[in-house]
PDB file of N, CA and C in Angstrom:
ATOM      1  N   UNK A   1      -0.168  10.790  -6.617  1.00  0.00           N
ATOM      2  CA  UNK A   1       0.552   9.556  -6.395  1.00  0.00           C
ATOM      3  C   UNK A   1       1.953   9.658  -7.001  1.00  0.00           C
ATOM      4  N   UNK A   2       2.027  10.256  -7.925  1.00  0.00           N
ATOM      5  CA  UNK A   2       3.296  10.596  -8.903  1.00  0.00           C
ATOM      6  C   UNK A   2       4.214  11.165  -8.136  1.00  0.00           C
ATOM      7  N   UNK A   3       3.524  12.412  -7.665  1.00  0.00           N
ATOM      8  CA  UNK A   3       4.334  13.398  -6.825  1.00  0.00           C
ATOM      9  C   UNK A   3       4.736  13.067  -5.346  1.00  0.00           C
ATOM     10  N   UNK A   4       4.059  12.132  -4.982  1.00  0.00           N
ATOM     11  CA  UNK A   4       4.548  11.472  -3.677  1.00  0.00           C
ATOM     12  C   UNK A   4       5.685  10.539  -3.709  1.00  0.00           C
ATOM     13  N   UNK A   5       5.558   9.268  -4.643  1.00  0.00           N
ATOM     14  CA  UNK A   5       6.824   8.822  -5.367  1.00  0.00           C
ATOM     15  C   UNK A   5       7.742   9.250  -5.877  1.00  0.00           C
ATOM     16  N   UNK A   6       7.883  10.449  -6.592  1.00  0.00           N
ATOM     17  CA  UNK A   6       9.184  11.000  -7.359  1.00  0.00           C
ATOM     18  C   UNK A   6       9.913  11.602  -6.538  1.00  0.00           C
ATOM     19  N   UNK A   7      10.220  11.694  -5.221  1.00  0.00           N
ATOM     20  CA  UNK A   7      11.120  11.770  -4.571  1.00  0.00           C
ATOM     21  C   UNK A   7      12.156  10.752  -4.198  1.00  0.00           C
ATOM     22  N   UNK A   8      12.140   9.594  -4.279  1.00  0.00           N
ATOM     23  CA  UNK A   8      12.559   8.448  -4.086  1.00  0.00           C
ATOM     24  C   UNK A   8      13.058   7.903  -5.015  1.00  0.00           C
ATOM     25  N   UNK A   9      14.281   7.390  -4.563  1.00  0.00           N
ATOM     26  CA  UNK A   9      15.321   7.079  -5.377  1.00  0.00           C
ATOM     27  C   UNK A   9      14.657   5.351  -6.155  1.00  0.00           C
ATOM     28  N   UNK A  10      13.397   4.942  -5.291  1.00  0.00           N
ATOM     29  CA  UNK A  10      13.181   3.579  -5.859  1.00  0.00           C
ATOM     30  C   UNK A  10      11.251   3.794  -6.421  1.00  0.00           C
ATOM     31  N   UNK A  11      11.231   4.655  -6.901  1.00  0.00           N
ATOM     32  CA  UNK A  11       9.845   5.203  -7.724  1.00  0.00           C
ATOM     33  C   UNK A  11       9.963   4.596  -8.900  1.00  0.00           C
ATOM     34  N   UNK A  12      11.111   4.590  -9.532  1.00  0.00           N
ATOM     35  CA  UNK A  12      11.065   3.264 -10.558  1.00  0.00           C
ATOM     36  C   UNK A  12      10.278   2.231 -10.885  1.00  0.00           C
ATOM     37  N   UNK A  13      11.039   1.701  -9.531  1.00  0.00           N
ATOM     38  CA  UNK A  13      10.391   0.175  -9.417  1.00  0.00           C
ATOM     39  C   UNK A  13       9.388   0.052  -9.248  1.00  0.00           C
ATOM     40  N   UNK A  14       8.116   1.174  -9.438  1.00  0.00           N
ATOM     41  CA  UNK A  14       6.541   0.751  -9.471  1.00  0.00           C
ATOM     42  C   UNK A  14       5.838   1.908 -10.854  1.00  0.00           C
ATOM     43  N   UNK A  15       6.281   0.813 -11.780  1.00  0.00           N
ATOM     44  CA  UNK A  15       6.296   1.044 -12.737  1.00  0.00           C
ATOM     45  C   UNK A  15       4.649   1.442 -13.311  1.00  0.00           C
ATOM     46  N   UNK A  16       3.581   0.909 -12.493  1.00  0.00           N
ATOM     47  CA  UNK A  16       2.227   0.336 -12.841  1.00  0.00           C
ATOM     48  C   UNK A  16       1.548   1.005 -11.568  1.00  0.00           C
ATOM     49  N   UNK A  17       0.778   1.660 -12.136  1.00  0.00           N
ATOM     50  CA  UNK A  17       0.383   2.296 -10.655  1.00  0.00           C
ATOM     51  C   UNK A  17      -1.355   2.714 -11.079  1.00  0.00           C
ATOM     52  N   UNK A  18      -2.045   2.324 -10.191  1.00  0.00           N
ATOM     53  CA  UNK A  18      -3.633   2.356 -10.547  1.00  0.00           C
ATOM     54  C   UNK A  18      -4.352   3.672 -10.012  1.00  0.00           C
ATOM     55  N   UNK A  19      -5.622   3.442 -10.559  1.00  0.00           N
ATOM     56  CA  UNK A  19      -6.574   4.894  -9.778  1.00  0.00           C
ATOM     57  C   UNK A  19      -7.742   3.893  -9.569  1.00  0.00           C
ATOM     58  N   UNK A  20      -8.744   5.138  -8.417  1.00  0.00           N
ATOM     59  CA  UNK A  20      -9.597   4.840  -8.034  1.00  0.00           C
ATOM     60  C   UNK A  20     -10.819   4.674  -9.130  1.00  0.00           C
ATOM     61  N   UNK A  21     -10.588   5.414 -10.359  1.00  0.00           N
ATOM     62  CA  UNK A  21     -11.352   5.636 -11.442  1.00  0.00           C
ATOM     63  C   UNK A  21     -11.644   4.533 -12.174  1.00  0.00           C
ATOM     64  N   UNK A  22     -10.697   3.293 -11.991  1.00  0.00           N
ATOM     65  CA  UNK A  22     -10.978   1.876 -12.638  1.00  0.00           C
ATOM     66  C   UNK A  22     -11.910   1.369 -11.747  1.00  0.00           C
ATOM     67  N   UNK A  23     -12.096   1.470 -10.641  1.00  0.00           N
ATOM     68  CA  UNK A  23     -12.794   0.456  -9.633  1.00  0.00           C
ATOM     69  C   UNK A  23     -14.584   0.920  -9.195  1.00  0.00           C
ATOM     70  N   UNK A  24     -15.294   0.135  -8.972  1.00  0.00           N
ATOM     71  CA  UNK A  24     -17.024   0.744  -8.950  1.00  0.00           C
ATOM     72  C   UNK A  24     -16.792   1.404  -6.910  1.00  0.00           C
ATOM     73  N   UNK A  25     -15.876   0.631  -6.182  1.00  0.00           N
ATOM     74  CA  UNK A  25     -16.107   1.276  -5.158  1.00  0.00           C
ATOM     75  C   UNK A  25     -14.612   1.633  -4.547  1.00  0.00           C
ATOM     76  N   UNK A  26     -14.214   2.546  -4.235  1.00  0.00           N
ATOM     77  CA  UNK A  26     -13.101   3.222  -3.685  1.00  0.00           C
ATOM     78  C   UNK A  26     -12.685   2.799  -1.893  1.00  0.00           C
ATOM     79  N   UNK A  27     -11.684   2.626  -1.704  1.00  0.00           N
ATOM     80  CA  UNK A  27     -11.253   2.379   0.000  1.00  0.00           C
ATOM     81  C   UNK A  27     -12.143   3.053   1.027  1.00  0.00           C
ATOM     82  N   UNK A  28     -12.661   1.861   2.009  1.00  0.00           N
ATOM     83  CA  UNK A  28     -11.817   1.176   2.324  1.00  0.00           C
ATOM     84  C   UNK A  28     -12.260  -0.215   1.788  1.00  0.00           C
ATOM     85  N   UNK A  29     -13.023  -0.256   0.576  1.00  0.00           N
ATOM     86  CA  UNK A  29     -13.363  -1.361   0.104  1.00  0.00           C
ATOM     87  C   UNK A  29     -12.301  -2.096  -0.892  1.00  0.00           C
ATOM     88  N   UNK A  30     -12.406  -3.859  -1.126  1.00  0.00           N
ATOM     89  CA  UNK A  30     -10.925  -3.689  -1.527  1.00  0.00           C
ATOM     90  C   UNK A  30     -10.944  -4.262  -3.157  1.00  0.00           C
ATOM     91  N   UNK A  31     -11.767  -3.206  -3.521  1.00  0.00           N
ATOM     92  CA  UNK A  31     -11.748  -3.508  -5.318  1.00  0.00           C
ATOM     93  C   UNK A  31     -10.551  -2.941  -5.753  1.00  0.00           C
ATOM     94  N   UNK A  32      -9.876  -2.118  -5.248  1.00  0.00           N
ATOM     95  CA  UNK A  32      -8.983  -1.346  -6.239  1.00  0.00           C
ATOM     96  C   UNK A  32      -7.831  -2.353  -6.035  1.00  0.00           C
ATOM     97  N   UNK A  33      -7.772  -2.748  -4.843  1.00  0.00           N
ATOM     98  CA  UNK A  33      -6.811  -3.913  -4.565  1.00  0.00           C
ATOM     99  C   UNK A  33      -6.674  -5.364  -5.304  1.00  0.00           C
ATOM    100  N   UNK A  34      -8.110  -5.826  -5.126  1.00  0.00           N
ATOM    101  CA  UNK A  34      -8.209  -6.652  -6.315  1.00  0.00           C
ATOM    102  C   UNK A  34      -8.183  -6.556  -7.433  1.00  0.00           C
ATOM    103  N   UNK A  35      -8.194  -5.358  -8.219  1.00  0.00           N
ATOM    104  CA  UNK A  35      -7.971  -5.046  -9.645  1.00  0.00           C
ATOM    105  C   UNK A  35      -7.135  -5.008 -10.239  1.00  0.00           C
ATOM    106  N   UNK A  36      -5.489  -4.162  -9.391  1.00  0.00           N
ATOM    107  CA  UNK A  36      -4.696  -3.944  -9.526  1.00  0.00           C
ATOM    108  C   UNK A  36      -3.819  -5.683  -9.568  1.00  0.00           C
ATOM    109  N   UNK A  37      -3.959  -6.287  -8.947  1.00  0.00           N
ATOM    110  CA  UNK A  37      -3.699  -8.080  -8.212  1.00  0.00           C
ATOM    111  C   UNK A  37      -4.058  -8.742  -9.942  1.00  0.00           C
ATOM    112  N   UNK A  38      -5.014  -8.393 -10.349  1.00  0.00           N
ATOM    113  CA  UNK A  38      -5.238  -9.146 -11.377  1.00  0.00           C
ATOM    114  C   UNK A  38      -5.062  -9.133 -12.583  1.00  0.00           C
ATOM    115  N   UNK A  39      -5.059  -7.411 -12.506  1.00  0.00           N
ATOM    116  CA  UNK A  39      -4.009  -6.790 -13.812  1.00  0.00           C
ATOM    117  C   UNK A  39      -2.717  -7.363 -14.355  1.00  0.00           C
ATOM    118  N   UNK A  40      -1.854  -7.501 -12.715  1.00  0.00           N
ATOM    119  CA  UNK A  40      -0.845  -7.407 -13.007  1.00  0.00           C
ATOM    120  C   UNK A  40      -0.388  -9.381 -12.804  1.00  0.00           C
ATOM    121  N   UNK A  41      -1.687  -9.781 -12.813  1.00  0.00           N
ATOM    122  CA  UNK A  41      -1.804 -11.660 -13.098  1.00  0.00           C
ATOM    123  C   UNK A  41      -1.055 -12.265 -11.619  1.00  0.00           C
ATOM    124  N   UNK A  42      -1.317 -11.640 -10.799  1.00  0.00           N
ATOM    125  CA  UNK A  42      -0.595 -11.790  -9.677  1.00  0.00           C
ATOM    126  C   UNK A  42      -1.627 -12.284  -8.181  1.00  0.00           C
ATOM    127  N   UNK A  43      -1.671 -12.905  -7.507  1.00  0.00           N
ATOM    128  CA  UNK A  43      -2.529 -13.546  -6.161  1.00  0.00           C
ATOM    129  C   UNK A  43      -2.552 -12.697  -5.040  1.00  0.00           C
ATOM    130  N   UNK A  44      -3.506 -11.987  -5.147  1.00  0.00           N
ATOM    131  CA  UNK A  44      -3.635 -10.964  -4.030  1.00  0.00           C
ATOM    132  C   UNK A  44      -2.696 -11.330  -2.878  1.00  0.00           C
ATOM    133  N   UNK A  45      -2.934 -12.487  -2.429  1.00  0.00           N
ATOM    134  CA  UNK A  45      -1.847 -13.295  -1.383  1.00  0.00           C
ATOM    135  C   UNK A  45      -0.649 -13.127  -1.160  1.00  0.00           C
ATOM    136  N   UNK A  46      -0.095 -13.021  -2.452  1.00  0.00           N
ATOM    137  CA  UNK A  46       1.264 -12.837  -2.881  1.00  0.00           C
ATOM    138  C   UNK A  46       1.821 -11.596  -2.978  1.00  0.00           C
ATOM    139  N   UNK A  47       0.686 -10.580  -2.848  1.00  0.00           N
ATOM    140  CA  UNK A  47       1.193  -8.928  -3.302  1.00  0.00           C
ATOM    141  C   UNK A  47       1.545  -8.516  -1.151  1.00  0.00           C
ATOM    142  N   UNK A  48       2.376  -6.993  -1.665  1.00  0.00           N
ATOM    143  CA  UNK A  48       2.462  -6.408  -0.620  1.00  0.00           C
ATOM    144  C   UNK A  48       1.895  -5.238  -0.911  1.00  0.00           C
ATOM    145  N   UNK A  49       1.287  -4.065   0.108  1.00  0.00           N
ATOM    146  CA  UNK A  49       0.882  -3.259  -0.449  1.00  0.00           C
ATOM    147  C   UNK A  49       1.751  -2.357   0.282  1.00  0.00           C
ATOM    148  N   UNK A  50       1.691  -0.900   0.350  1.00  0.00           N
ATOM    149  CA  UNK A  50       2.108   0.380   1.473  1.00  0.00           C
ATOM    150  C   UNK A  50       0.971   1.265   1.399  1.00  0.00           C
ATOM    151  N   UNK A  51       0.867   1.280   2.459  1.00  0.00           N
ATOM    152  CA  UNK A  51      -0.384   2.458   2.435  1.00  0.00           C
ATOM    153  C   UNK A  51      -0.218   3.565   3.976  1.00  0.00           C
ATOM    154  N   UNK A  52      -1.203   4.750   3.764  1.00  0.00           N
ATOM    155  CA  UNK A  52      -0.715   5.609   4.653  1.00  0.00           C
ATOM    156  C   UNK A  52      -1.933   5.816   5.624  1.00  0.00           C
ATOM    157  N   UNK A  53      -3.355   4.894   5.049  1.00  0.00           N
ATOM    158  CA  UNK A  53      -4.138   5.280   5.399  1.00  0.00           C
ATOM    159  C   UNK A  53      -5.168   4.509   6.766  1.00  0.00           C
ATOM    160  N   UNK A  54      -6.301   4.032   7.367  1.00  0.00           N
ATOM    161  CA  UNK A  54      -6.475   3.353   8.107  1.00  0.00           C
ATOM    162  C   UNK A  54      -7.914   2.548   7.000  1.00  0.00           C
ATOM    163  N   UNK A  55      -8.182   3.617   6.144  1.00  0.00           N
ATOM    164  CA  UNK A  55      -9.111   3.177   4.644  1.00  0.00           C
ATOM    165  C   UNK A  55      -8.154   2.010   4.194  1.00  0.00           C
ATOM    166  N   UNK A  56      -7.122   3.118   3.327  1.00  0.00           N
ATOM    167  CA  UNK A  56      -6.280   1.877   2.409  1.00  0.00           C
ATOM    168  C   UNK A  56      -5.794   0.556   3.131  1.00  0.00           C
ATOM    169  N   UNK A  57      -5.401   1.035   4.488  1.00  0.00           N
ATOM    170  CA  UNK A  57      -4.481  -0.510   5.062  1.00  0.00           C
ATOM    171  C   UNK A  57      -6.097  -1.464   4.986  1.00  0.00           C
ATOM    172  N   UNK A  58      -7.045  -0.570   5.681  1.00  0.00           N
ATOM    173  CA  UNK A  58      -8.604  -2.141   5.637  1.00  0.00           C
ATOM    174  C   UNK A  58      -8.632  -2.240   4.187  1.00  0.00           C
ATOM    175  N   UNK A  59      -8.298  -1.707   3.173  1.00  0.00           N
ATOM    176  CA  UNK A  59      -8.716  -2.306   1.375  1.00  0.00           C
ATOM    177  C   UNK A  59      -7.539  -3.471   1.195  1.00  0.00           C
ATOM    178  N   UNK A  60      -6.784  -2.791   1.414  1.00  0.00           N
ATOM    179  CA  UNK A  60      -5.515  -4.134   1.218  1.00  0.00           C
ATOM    180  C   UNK A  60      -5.905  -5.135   2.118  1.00  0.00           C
ATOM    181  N   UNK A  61      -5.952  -5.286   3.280  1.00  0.00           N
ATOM    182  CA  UNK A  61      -6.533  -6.453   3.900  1.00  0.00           C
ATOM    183  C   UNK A  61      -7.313  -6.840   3.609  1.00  0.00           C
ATOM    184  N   UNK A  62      -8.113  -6.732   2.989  1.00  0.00           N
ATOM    185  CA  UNK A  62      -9.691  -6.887   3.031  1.00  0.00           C
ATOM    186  C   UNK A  62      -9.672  -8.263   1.557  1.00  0.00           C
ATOM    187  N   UNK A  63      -8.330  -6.789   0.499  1.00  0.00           N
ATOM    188  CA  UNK A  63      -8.300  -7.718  -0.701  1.00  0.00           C
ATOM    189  C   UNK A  63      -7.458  -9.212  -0.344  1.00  0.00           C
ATOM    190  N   UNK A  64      -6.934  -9.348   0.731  1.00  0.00           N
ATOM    191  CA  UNK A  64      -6.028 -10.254   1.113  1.00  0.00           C
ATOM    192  C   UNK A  64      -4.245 -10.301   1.181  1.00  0.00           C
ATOM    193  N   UNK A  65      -4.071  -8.830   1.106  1.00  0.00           N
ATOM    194  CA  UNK A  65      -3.016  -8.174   0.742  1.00  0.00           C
ATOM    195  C   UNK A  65      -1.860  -8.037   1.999  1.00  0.00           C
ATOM    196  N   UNK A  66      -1.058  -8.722   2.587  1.00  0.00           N
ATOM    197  CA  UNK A  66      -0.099  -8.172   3.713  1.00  0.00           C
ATOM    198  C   UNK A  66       0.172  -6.388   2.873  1.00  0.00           C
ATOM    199  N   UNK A  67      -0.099  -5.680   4.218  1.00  0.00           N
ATOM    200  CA  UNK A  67       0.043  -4.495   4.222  1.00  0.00           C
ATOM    201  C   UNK A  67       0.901  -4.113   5.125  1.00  0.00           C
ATOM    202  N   UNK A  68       1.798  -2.775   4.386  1.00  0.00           N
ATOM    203  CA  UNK A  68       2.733  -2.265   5.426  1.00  0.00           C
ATOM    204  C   UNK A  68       2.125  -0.831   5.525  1.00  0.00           C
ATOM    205  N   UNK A  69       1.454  -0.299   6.967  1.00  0.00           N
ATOM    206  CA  UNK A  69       1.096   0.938   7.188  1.00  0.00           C
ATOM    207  C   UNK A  69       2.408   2.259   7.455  1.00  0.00           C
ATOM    208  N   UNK A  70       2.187   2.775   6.626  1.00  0.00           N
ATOM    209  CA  UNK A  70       2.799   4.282   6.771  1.00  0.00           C
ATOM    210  C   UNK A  70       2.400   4.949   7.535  1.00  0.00           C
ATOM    211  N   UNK A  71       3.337   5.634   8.967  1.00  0.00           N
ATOM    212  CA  UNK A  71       2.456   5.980   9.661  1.00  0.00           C
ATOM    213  C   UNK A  71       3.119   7.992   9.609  1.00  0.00           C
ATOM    214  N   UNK A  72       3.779   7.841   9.158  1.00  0.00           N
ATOM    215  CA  UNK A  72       4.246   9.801   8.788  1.00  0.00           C
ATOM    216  C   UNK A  72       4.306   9.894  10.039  1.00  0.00           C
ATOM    217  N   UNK A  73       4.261   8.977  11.071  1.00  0.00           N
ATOM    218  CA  UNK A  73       4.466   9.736  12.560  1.00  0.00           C
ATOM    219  C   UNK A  73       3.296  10.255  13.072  1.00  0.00           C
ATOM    220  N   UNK A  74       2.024  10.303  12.419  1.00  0.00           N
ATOM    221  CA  UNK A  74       0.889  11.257  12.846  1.00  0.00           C
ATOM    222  C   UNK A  74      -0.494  10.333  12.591  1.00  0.00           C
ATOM    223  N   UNK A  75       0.061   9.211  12.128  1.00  0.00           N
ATOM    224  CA  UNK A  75      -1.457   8.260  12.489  1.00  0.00           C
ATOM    225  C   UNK A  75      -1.390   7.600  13.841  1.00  0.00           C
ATOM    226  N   UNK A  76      -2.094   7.405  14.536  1.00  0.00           N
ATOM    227  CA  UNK A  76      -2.476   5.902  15.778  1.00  0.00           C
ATOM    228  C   UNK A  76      -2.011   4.909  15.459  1.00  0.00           C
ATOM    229  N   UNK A  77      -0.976   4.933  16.172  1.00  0.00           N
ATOM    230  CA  UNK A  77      -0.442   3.323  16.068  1.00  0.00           C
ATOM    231  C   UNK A  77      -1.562   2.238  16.372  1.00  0.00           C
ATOM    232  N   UNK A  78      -2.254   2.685  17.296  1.00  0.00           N
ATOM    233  CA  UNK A  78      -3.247   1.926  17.943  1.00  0.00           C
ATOM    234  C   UNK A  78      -4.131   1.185  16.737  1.00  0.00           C
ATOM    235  N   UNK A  79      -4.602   2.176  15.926  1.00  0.00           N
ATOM    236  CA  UNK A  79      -5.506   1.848  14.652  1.00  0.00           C
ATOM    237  C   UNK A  79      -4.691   1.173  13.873  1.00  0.00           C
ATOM    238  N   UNK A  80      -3.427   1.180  13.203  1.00  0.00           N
ATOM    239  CA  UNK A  80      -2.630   0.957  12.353  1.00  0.00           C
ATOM    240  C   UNK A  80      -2.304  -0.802  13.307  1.00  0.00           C
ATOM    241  N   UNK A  81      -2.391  -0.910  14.140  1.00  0.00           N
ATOM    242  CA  UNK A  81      -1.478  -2.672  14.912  1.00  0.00           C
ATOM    243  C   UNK A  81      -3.213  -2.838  14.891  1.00  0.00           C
ATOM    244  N   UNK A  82      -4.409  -2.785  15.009  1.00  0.00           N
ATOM    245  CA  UNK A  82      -5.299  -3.425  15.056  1.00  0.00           C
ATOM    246  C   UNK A  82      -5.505  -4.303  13.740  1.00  0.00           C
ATOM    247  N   UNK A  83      -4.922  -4.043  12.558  1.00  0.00           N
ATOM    248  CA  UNK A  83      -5.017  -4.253  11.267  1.00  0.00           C
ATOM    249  C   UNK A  83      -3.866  -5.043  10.720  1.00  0.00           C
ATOM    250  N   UNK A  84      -2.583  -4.039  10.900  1.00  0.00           N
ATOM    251  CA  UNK A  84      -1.591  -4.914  10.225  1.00  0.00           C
ATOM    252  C   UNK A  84       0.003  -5.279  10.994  1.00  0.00           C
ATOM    253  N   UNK A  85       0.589  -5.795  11.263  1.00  0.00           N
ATOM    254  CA  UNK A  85       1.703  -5.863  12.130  1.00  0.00           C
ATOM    255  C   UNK A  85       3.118  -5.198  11.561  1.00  0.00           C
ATOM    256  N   UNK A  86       2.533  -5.424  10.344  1.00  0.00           N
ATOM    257  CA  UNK A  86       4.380  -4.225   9.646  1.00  0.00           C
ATOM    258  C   UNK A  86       3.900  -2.700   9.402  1.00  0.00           C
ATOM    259  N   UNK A  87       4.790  -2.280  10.590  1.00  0.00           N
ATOM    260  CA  UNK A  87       4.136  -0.251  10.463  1.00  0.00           C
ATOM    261  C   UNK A  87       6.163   0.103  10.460  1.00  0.00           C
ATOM    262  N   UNK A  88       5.532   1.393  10.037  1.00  0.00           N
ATOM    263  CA  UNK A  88       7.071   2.117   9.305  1.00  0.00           C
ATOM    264  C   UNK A  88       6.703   3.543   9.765  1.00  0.00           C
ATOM    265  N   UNK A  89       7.820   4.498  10.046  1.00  0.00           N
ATOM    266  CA  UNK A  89       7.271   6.161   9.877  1.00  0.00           C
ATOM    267  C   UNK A  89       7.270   7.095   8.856  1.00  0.00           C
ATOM    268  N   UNK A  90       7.856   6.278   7.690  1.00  0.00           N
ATOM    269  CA  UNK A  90       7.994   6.973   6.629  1.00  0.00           C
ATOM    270  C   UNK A  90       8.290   6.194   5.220  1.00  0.00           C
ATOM    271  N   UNK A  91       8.368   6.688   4.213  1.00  0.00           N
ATOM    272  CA  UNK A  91       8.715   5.820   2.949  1.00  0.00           C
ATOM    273  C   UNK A  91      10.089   5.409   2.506  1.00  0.00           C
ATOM    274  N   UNK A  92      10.931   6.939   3.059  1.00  0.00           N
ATOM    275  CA  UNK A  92      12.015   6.333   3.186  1.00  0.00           C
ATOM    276  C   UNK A  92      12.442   4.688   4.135  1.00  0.00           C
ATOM    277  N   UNK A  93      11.711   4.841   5.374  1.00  0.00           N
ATOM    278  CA  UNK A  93      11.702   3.809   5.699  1.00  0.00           C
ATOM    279  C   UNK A  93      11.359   2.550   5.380  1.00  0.00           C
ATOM    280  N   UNK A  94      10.369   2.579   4.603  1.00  0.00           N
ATOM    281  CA  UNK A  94       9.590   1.436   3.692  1.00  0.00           C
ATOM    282  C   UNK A  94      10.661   0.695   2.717  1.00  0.00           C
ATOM    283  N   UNK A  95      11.426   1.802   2.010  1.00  0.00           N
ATOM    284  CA  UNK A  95      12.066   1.850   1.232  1.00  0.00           C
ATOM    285  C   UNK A  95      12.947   0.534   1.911  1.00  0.00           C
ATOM    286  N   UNK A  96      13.539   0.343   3.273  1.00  0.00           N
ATOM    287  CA  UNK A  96      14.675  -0.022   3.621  1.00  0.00           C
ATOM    288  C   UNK A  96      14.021  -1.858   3.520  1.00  0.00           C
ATOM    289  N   UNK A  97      12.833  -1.875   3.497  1.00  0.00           N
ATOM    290  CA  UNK A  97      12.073  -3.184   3.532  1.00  0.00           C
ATOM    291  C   UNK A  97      12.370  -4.271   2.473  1.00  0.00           C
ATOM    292  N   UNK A  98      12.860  -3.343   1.100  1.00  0.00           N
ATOM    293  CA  UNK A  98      13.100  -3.781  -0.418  1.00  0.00           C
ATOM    294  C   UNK A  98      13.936  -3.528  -1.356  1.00  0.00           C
ATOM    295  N   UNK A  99      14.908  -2.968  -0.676  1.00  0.00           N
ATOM    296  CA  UNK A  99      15.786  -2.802  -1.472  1.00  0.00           C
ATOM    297  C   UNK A  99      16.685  -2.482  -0.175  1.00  0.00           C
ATOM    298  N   UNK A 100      17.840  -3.340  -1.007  1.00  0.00           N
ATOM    299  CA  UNK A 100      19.205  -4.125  -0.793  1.00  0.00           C
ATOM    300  C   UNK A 100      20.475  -3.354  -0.862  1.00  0.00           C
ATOM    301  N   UNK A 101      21.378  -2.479  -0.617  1.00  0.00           N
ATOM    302  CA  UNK A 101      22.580  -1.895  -1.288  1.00  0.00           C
ATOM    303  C   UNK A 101      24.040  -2.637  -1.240  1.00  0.00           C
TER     304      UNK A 101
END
Protein backbone atom coordinates (compact mmCIF):
# COMPACT_ATOMS: atom_id res chain seq x y z
CA UNK A 1 0.00 0.00 0.00
CA UNK A 2 3.03 2.24 0.84
CA UNK A 3 4.65 1.48 -2.32
CA UNK A 4 1.69 2.13 -4.43
CA UNK A 5 1.20 5.62 -2.81
CA UNK A 6 4.75 6.91 -2.69
CA UNK A 7 4.74 7.80 -6.05
CA UNK A 8 2.38 10.57 -5.78
CA UNK A 9 2.90 13.80 -5.13
CA UNK A 10 -0.45 13.71 -2.72
CA UNK A 11 0.53 10.32 -0.52
CA UNK A 12 0.77 12.73 2.20
CA UNK A 13 -2.49 13.46 2.55
CA UNK A 14 -3.40 9.87 3.74
CA UNK A 15 -1.70 10.00 6.54
CA UNK A 16 -3.69 6.84 8.31
CA UNK A 17 -3.84 3.98 6.35
CA UNK A 18 -5.30 0.46 7.63
CA UNK A 19 -4.71 -3.41 7.08
CA UNK A 20 -6.68 -6.26 6.64
CA UNK A 21 -5.06 -7.65 9.92
CA UNK A 22 -7.36 -5.34 12.17
CA UNK A 23 -10.59 -6.68 10.71
CA UNK A 24 -12.22 -10.57 11.49
CA UNK A 25 -13.27 -10.60 7.69
CA UNK A 26 -11.32 -9.15 4.67
CA UNK A 27 -13.09 -7.70 1.14
CA UNK A 28 -15.36 -7.95 -0.24
CA UNK A 29 -16.89 -7.74 3.13
CA UNK A 30 -17.09 -4.27 4.52
CA UNK A 31 -15.44 -4.50 8.03
CA UNK A 32 -12.26 -3.02 7.09
CA UNK A 33 -14.33 -0.15 5.81
CA UNK A 34 -16.19 0.21 8.79
CA UNK A 35 -13.23 0.14 11.02
CA UNK A 36 -11.22 2.42 9.38
CA UNK A 37 -14.79 5.08 9.37
CA UNK A 38 -14.69 4.73 13.03
CA UNK A 39 -11.20 5.02 13.87
CA UNK A 40 -10.93 7.93 12.29
CA UNK A 41 -14.63 9.16 14.23
CA UNK A 42 -15.93 9.76 10.89
CA UNK A 43 -19.72 8.42 9.15
CA UNK A 44 -19.07 5.90 6.76
CA UNK A 45 -21.55 8.18 4.68
CA UNK A 46 -19.33 10.87 4.73
CA UNK A 47 -16.03 8.99 3.72
CA UNK A 48 -14.83 8.47 0.05
CA UNK A 49 -12.97 5.57 -0.67
CA UNK A 50 -10.53 4.59 -4.07
CA UNK A 51 -10.23 1.30 -4.78
CA UNK A 52 -8.89 -0.83 -7.71
CA UNK A 53 -10.75 -3.74 -7.05
CA UNK A 54 -14.44 -5.24 -7.89
CA UNK A 55 -13.88 -6.92 -3.91
CA UNK A 56 -12.83 -3.51 -2.50
CA UNK A 57 -15.35 -1.20 -4.57
CA UNK A 58 -18.43 -4.07 -3.04
CA UNK A 59 -16.57 -3.45 0.75
CA UNK A 60 -16.79 0.21 0.42
CA UNK A 61 -20.30 0.05 -0.71
CA UNK A 62 -21.38 -2.34 1.29
CA UNK A 63 -19.76 -0.18 4.34
CA UNK A 64 -21.82 2.73 2.89
CA UNK A 65 -18.89 4.39 1.41
CA UNK A 66 -19.24 6.47 -2.18
CA UNK A 67 -16.49 4.75 -3.98
CA UNK A 68 -14.31 5.82 -6.76
CA UNK A 69 -13.18 2.60 -8.87
CA UNK A 70 -9.69 2.53 -10.30
CA UNK A 71 -9.83 0.99 -13.29
CA UNK A 72 -5.71 0.82 -14.53
CA UNK A 73 -7.48 0.49 -17.85
CA UNK A 74 -7.70 -3.38 -17.39
CA UNK A 75 -10.78 -3.91 -15.19
CA UNK A 76 -14.60 -4.14 -16.84
CA UNK A 77 -16.07 -1.19 -16.88
CA UNK A 78 -19.10 -3.22 -17.03
CA UNK A 79 -18.41 -4.65 -13.36
CA UNK A 80 -16.98 -1.39 -12.05
CA UNK A 81 -20.69 0.97 -13.37
CA UNK A 82 -22.75 -1.99 -11.89
CA UNK A 83 -21.50 -0.79 -8.41
CA UNK A 84 -20.29 2.65 -8.47
CA UNK A 85 -20.76 5.67 -10.92
CA UNK A 86 -17.29 7.56 -10.29
CA UNK A 87 -14.59 5.32 -12.34
CA UNK A 88 -11.07 6.88 -13.20
CA UNK A 89 -8.04 5.03 -15.22
CA UNK A 90 -5.57 5.74 -12.95
CA UNK A 91 -4.48 7.47 -9.60
CA UNK A 92 -2.98 10.04 -11.13
CA UNK A 93 -6.31 10.61 -12.30
CA UNK A 94 -8.02 10.22 -8.97
CA UNK A 95 -5.62 12.53 -7.85
CA UNK A 96 -7.31 15.33 -10.16
CA UNK A 97 -10.74 14.61 -8.04
CA UNK A 98 -8.96 16.37 -4.77
CA UNK A 99 -6.70 18.38 -5.14
CA UNK A 100 -6.84 21.87 -6.44
CA UNK A 101 -3.59 23.79 -7.99
Amino acid sequence: MVATLRPHPWAALVPQRFSIDEVQFGKPAPDLYRHAAAVLGVAAERCVAFEDSVAGVTAAVSAGMRCVAITFGEQSEVAFAELTPWRVASLHEASRLFITT
